[in-house]
C-alpha atoms as a PDB file:
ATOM      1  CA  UNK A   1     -20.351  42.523  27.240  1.00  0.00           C
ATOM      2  CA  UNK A   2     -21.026  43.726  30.649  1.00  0.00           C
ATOM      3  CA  UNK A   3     -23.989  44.876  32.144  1.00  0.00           C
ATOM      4  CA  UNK A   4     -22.576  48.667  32.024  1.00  0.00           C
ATOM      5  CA  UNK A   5     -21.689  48.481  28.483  1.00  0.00           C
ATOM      6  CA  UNK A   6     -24.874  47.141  27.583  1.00  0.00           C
ATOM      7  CA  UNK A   7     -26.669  49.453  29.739  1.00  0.00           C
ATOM      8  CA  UNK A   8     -24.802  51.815  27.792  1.00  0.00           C
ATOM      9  CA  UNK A   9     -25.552  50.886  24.492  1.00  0.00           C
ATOM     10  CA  UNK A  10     -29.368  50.891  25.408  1.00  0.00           C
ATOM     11  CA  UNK A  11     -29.051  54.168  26.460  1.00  0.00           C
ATOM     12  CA  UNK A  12     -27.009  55.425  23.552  1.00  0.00           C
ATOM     13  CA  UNK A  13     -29.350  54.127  20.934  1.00  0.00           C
ATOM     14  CA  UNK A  14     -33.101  55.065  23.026  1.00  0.00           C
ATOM     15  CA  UNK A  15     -32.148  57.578  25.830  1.00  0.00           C
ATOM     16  CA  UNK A  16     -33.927  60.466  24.232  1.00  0.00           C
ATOM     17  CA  UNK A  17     -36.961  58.477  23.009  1.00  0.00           C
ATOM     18  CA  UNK A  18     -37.096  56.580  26.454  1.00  0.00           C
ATOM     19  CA  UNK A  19     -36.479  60.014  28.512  1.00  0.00           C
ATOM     20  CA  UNK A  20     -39.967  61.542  26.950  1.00  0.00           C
ATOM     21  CA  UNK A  21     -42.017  58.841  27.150  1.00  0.00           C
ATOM     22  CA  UNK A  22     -40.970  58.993  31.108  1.00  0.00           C
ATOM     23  CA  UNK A  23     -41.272  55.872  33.567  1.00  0.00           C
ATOM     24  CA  UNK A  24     -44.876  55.217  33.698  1.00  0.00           C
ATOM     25  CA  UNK A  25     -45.038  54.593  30.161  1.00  0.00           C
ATOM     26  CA  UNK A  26     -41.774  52.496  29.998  1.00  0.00           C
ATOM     27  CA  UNK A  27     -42.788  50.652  32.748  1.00  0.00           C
ATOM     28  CA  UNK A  28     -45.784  49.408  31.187  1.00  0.00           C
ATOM     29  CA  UNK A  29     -43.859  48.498  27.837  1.00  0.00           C
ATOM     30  CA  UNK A  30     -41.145  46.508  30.118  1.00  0.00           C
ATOM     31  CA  UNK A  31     -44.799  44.851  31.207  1.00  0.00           C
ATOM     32  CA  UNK A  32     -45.894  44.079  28.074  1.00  0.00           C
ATOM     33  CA  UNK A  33     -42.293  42.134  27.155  1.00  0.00           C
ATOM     34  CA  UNK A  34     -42.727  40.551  30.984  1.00  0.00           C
ATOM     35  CA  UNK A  35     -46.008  39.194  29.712  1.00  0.00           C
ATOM     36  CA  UNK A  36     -44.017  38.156  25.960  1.00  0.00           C
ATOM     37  CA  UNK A  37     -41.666  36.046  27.600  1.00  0.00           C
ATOM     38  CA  UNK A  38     -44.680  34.565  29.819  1.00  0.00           C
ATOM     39  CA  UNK A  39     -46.039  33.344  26.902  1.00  0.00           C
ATOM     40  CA  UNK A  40     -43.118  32.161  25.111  1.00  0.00           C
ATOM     41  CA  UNK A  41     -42.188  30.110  28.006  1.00  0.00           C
ATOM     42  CA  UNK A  42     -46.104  28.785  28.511  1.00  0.00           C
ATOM     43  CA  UNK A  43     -46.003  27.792  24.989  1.00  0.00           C
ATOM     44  CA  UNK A  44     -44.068  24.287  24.044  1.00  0.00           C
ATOM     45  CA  UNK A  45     -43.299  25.311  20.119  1.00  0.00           C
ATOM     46  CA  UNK A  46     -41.675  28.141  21.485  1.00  0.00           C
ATOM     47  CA  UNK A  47     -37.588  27.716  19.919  1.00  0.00           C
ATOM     48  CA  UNK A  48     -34.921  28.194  21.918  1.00  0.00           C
ATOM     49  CA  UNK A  49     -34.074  31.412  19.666  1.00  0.00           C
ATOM     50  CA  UNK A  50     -37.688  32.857  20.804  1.00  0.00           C
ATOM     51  CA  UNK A  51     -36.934  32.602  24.219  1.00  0.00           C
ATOM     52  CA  UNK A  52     -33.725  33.994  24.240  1.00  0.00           C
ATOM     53  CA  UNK A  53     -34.962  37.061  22.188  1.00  0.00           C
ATOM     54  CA  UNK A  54     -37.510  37.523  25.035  1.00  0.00           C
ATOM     55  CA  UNK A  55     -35.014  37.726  27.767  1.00  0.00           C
ATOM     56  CA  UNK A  56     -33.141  39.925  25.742  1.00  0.00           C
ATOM     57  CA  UNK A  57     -36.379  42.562  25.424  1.00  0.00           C
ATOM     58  CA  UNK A  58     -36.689  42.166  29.184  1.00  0.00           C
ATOM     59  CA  UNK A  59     -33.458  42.701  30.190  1.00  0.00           C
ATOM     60  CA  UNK A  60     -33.368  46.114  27.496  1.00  0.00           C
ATOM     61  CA  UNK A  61     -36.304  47.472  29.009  1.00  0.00           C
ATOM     62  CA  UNK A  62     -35.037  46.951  32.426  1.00  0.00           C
ATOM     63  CA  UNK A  63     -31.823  49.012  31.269  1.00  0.00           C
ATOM     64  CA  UNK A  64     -33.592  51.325  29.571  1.00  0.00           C
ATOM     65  CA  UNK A  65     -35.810  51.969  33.078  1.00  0.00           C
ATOM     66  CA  UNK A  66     -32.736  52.403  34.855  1.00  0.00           C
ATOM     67  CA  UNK A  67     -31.177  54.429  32.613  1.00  0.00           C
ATOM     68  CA  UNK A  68     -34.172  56.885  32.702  1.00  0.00           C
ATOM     69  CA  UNK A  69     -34.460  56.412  36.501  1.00  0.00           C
ATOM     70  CA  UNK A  70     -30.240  57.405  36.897  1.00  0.00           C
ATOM     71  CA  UNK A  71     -29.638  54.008  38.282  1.00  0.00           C
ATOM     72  CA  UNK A  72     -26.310  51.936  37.545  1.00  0.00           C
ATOM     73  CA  UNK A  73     -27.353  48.214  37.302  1.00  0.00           C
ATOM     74  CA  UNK A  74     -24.085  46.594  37.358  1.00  0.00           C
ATOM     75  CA  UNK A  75     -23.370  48.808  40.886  1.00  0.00           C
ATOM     76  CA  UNK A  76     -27.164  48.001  42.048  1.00  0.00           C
ATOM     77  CA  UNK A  77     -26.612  44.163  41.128  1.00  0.00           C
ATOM     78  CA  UNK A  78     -22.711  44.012  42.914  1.00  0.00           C
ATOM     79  CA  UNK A  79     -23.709  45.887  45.937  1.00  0.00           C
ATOM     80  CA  UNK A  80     -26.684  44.052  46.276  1.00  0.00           C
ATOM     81  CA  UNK A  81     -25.653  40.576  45.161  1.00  0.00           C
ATOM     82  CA  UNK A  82     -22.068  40.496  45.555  1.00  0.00           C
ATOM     83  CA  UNK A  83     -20.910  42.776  48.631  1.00  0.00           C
ATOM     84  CA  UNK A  84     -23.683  40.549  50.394  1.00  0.00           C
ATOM     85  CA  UNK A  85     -22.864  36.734  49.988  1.00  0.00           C
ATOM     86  CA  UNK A  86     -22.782  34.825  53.170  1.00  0.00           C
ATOM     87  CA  UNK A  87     -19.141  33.655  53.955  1.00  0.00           C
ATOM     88  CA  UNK A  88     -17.665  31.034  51.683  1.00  0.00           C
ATOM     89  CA  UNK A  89     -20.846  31.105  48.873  1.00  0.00           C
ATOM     90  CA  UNK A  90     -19.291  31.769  45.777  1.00  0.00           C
END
């Protein structure tokens, strides 16, 4: 899956949910995961599995922002990212 289609799915399953609660408030629950994963990583008996779940929560709520914000993340990421690599990085 790419990031559009995932952004995608996020936004087909919580756009209308997501849209009310507005971007202060979804900021501060994209916070709260930030602050999840934190912990998970600070934390030794943390499983593999645990970790990856809390990427996964960051990188939904960072859709989800976008989403209510009308921003693309796979264009933001290429034209940032991509377009911009010094000659011959790959």
């Amino acid at each position: 899956m790419d990031i559009r289609a995932f952004q995608q799915l996020i936004a087909d399953r919580y756009q209308q949910r997501d849209s009310a609660r507005g971007t202060p408030k979804t900021f501060m629950w994209f916070v709260e995961e930030v602050g999840e994963l934190a912990t998970a990583l600070a934390d030794e008996k943390t499983t593999l599995k645990e970790k990856e779940e809390e990427f996964a929560d960051i990188v939904a709520w960072l859709c989800t922002l976008a989403n209510i914000n009308d921003v693309d993340l796979e264009k933001a990421c290429i034209e940032k990212y991509q377009k911009n690599q010094p000659k011959g990085f790959k």
